[in-house]
C-alpha atoms as a PDB file:
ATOM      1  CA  UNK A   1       6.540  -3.370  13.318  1.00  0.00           C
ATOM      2  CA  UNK A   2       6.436  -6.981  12.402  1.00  0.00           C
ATOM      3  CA  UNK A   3       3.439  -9.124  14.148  1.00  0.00           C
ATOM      4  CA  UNK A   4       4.339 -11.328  16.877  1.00  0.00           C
ATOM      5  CA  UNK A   5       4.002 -14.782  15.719  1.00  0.00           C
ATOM      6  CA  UNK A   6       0.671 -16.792  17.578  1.00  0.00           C
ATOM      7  CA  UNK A   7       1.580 -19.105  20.536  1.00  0.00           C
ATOM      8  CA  UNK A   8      -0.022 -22.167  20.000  1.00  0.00           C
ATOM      9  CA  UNK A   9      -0.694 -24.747  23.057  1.00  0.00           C
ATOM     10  CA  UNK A  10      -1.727 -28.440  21.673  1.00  0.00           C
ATOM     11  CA  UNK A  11      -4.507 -30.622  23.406  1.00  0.00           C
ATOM     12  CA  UNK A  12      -4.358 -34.647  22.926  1.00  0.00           C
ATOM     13  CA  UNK A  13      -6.352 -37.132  24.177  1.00  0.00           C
ATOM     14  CA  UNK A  14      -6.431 -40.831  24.658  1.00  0.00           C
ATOM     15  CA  UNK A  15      -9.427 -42.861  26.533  1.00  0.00           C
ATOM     16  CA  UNK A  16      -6.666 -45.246  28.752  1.00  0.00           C
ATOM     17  CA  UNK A  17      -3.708 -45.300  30.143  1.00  0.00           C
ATOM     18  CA  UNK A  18      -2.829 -48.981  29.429  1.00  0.00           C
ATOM     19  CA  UNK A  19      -0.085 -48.331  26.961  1.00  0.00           C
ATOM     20  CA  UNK A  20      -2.375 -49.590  24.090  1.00  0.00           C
ATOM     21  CA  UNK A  21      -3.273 -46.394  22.877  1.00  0.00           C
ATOM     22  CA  UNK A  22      -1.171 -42.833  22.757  1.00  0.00           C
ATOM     23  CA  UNK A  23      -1.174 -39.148  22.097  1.00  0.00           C
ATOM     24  CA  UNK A  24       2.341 -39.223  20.554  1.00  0.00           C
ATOM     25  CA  UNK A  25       0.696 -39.867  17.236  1.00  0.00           C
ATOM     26  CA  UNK A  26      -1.531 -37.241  18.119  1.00  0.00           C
ATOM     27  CA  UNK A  27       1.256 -35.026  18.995  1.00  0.00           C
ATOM     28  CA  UNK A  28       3.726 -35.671  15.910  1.00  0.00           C
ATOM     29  CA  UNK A  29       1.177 -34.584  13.456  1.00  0.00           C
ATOM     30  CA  UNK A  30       0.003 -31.149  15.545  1.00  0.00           C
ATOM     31  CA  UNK A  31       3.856 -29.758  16.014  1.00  0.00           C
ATOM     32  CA  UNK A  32       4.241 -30.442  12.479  1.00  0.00           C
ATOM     33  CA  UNK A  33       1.575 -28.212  11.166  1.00  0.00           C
ATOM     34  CA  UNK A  34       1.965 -25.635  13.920  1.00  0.00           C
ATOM     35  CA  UNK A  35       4.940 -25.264  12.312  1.00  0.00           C
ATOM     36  CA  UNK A  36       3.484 -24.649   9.145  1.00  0.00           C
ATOM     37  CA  UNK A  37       1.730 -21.941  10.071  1.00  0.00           C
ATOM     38  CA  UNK A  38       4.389 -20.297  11.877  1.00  0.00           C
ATOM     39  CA  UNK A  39       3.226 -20.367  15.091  1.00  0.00           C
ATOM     40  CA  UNK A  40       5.323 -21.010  18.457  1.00  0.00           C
ATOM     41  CA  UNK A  41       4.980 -23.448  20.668  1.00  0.00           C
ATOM     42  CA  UNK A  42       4.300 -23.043  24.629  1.00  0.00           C
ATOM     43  CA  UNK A  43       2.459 -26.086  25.876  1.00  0.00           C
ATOM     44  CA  UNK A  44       1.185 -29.193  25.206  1.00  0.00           C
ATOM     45  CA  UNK A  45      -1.528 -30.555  27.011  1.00  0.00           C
ATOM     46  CA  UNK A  46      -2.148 -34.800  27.540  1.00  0.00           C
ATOM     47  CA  UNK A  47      -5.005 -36.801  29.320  1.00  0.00           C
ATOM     48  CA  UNK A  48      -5.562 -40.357  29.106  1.00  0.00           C
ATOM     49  CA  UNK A  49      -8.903 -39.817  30.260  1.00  0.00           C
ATOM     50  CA  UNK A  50     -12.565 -40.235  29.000  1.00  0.00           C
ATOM     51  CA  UNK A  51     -13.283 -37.582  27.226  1.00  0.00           C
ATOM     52  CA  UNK A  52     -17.245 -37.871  28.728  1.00  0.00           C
ATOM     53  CA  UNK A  53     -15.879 -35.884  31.379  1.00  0.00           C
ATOM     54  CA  UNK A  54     -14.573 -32.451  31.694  1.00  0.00           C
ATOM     55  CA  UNK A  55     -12.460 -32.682  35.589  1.00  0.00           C
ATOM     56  CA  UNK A  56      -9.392 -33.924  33.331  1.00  0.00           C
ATOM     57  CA  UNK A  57      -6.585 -32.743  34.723  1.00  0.00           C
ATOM     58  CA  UNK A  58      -4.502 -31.356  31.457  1.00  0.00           C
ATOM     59  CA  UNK A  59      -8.177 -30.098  30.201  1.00  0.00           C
ATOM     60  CA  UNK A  60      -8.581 -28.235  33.654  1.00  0.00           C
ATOM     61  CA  UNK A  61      -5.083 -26.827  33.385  1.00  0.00           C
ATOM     62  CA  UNK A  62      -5.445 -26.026  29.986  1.00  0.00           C
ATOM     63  CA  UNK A  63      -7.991 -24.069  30.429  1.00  0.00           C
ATOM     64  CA  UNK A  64      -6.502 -22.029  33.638  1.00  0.00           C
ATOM     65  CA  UNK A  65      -3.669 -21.157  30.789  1.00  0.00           C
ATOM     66  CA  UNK A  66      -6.080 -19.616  28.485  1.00  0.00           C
ATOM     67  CA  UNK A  67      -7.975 -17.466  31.007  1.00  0.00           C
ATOM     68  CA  UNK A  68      -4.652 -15.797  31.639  1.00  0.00           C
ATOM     69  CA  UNK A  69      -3.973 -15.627  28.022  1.00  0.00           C
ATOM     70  CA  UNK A  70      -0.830 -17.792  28.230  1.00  0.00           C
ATOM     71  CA  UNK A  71      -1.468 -18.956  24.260  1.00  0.00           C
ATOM     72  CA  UNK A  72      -3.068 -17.314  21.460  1.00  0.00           C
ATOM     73  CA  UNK A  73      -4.195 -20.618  19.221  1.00  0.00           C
ATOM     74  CA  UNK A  74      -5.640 -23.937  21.144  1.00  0.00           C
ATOM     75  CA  UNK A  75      -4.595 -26.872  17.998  1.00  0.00           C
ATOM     76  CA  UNK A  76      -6.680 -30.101  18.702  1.00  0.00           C
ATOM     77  CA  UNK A  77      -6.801 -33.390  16.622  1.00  0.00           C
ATOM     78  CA  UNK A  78     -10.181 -33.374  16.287  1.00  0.00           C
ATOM     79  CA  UNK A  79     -13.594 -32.305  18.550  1.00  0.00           C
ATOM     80  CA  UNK A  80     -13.792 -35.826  20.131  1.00  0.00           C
ATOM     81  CA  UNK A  81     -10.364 -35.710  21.157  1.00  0.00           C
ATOM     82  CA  UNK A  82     -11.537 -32.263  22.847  1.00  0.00           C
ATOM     83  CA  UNK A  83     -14.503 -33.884  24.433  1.00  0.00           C
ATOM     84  CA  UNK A  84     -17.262 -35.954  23.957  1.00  0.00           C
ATOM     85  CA  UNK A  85     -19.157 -34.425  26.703  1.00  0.00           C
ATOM     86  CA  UNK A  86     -22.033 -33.878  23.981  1.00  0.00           C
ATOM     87  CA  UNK A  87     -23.032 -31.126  21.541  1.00  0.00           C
ATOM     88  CA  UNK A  88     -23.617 -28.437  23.858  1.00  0.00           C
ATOM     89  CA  UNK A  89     -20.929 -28.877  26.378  1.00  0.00           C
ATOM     90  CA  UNK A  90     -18.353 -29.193  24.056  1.00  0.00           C
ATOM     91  CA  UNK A  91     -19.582 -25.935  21.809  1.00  0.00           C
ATOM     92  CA  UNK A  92     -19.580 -24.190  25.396  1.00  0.00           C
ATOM     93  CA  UNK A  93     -15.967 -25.210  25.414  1.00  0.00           C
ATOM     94  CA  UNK A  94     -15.589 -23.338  22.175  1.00  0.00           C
ATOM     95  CA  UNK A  95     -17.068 -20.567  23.005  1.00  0.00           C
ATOM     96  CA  UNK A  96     -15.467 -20.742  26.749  1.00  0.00           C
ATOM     97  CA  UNK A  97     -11.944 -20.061  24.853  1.00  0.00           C
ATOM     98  CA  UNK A  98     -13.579 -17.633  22.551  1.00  0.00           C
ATOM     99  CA  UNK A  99     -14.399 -15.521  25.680  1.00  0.00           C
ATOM    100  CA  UNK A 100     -10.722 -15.819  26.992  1.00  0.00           C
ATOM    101  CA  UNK A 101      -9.315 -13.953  23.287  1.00  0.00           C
ATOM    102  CA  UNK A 102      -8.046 -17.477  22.507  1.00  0.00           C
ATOM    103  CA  UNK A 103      -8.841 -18.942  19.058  1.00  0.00           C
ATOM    104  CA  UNK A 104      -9.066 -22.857  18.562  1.00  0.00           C
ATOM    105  CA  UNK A 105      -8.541 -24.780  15.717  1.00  0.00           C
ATOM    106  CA  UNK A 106      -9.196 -28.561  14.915  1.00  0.00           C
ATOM    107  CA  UNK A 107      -6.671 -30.319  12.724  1.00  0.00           C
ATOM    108  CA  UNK A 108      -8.800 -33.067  11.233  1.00  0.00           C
ATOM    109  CA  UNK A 109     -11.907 -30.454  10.945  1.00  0.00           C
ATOM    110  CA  UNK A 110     -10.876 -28.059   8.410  1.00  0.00           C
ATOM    111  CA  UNK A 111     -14.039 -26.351   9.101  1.00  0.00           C
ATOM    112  CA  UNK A 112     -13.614 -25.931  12.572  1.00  0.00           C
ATOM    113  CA  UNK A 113     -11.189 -22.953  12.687  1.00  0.00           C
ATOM    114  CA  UNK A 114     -11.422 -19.808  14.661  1.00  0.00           C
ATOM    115  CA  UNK A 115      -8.534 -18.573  13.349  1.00  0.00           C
ATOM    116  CA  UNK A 116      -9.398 -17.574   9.779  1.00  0.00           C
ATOM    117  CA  UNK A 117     -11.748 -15.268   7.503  1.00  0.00           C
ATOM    118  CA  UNK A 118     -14.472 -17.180   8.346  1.00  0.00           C
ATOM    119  CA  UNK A 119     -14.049 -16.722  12.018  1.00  0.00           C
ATOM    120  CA  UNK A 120     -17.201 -15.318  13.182  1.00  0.00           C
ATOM    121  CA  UNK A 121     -19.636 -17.505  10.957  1.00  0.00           C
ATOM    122  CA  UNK A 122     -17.942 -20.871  12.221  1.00  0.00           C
ATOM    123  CA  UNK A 123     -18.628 -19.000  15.367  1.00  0.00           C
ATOM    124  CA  UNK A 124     -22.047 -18.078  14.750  1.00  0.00           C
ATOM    125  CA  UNK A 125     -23.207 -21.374  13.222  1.00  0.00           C
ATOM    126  CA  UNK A 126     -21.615 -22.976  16.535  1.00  0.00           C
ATOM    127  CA  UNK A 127     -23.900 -20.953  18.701  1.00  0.00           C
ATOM    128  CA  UNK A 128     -26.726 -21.544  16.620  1.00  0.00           C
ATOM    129  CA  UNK A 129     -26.170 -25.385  17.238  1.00  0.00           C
ATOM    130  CA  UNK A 130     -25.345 -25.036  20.316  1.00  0.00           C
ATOM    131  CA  UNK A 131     -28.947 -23.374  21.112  1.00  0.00           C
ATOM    132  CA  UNK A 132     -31.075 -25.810  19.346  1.00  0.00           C
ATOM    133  CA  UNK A 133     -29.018 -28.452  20.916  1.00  0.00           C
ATOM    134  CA  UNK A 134     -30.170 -26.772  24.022  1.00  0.00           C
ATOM    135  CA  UNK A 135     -33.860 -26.888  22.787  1.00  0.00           C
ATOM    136  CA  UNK A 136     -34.024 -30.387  22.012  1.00  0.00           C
ATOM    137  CA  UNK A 137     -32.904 -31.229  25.743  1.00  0.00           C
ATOM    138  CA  UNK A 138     -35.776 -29.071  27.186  1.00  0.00           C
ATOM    139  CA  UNK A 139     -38.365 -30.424  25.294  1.00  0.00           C
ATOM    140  CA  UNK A 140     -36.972 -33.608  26.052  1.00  0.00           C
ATOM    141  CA  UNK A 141     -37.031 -32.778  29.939  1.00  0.00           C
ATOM    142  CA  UNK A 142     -40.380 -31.259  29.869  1.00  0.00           C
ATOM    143  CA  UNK A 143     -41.711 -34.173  28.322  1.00  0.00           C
ATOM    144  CA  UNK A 144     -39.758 -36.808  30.755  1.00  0.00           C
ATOM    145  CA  UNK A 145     -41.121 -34.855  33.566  1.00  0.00           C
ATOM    146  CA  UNK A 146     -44.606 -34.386  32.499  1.00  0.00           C
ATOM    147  CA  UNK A 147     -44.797 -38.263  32.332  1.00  0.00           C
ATOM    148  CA  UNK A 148     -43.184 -38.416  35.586  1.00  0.00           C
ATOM    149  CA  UNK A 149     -45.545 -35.932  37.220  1.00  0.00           C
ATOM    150  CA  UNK A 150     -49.006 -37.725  34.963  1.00  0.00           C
ATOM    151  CA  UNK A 151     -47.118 -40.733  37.107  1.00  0.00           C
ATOM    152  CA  UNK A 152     -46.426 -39.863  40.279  1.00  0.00           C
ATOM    153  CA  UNK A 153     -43.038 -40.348  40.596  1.00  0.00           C
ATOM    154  CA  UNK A 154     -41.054 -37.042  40.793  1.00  0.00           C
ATOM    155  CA  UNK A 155     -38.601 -37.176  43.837  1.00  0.00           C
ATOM    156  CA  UNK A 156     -37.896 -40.770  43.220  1.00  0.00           C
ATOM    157  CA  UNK A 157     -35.935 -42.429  41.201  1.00  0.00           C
ATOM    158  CA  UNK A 158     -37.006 -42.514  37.511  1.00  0.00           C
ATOM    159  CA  UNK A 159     -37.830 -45.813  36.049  1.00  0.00           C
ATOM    160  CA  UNK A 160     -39.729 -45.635  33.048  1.00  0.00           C
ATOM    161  CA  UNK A 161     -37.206 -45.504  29.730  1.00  0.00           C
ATOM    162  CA  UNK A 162     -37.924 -41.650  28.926  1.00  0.00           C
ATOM    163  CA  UNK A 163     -37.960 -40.512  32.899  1.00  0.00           C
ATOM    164  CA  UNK A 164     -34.543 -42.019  33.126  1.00  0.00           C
ATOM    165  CA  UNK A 165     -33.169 -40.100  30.268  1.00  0.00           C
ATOM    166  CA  UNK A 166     -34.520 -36.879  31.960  1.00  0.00           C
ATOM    167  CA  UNK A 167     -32.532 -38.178  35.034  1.00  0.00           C
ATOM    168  CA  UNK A 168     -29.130 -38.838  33.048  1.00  0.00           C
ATOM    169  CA  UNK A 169     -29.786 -35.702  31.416  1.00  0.00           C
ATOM    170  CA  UNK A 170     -29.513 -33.942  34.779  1.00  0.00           C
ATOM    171  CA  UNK A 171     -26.835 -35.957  36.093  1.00  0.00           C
ATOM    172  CA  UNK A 172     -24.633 -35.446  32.912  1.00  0.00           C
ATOM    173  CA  UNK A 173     -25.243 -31.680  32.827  1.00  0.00           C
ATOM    174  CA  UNK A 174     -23.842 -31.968  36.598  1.00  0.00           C
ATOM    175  CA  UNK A 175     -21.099 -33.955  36.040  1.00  0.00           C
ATOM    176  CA  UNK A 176     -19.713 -31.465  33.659  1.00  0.00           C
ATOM    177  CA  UNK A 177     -19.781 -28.944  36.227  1.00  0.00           C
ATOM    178  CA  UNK A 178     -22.852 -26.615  35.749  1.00  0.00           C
ATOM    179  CA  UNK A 179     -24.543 -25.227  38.627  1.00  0.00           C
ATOM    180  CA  UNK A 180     -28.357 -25.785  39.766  1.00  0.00           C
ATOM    181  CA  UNK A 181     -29.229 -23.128  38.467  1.00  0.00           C
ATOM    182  CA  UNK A 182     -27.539 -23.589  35.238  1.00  0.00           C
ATOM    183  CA  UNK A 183     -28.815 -26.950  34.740  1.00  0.00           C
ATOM    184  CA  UNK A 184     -32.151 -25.262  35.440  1.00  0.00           C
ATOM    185  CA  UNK A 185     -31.978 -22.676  33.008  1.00  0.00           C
ATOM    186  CA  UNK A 186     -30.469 -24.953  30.144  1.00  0.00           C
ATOM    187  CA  UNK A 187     -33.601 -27.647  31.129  1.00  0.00           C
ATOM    188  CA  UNK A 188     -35.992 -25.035  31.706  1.00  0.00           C
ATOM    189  CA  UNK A 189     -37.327 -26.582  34.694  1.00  0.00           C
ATOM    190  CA  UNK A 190     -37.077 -25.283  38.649  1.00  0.00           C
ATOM    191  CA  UNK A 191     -34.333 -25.252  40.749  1.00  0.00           C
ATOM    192  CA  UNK A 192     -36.418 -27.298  42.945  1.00  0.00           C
ATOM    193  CA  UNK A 193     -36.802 -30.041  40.338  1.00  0.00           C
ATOM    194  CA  UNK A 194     -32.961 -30.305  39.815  1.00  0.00           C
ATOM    195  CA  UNK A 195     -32.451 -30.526  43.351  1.00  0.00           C
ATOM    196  CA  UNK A 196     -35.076 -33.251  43.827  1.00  0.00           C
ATOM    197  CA  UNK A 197     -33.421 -35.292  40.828  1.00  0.00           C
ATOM    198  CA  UNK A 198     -30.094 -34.791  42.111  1.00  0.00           C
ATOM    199  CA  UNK A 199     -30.888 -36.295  45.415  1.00  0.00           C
ATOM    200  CA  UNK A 200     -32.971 -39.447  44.113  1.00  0.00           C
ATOM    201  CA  UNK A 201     -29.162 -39.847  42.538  1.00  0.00           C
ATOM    202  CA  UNK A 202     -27.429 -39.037  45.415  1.00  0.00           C
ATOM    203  CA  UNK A 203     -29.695 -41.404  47.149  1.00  0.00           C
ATOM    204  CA  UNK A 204     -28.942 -44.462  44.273  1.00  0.00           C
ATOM    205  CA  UNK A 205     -24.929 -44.081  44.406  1.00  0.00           C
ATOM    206  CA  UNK A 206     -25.653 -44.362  48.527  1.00  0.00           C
END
């Protein structure tokens, strides 16, 4: 029996929606080499959003899609146009579709392909960046919040240059939709802490 051919759904981003910038070019050069590879086409996805931010609405949606295995292939231009949420949240994107049975592939990024022999080192080495990533931000927030303790200050809001990177480090790890206890475990610090931090910026955007 002859294989199905893969259904590909394409994601494109721009940062406005002023008319100054657009996915079309995006777009033009992802059908083209979808068709190269033989694969059929079900859905493309657009934002004209930051990519900082993962409550997009075509990134949302697109994702929906691939937990009910509406596509086989995810074809991006490149990893920023996928997000630039930062090393770990974007590989947890990655590995988000891998979980779903969907492969991804990046057009500009060779290298970044799910779909080939290599599969399950890219994989792999993605994971293992992903983790260290993830080390580097602990030690980071340990080190922001032993200062902040040596100081004082916890349950405020952060002023000194390294407390305030523990605070954005928080925030951003909210913002992209992780729970408090998630943002716990990736910092390694209490729940309590993460709840005290996200108040003092609760408190700030008052």
């Amino acid at each position: 029996m002859e294989a199905k051919p893969m259904r590909v759904a394409l994601y494109g981003r721009v940062s406005t929606n002023n008319g100054r910038q657009d996915t079309e070019n995006q777009f033009a050069q992802l059908r083209q080499f979808a068709a190269t590879q033989g694969w059929t086409m079900v859905h493309e996805y657009r934002d004209h959003a930051s990519g900082k931010r993962s409550d997009r609405k075509e990134f949302q949606s697109m994702f929906e899609a691939a937990s009910r295995r509406e596509f086989d292939v995810l074809l991006f231009w490149s990893l920023d146009r996928l997000s630039r949420e930062g090393t770990v949240e974007t590989l947890n994107h990655l590995q988000r579709l891998t979980s779903y049975g969907v492969h991804w592939r990046s057009f500009t990024e060779q290298y970044l392909d799910s779909t080939g022999i290599f599969r399950e080192a890219v994989i792999g080495i993605l994971a293992a960046v992903a983790k260290q990533e993830r080390v580097r931000i602990s030690e980071r927030v340990q080190a922001g919040l032993a200062r902040a303790r040596k100081q004082g200050r916890i349950g405020g809001r952060p002023k000194a240059e390294d407390d305030h990177k523990l605070f954005q480090a928080v925030q951003r790890l909210r913002a992209a939709g992780k729970s408090i206890r998630q943002i716990a475990a990736e910092a390694d610090i209490s729940t309590n802490t993460v709840l005290k931090l996200l108040r003092a910026a609760e408190a700030e955007a008052a």
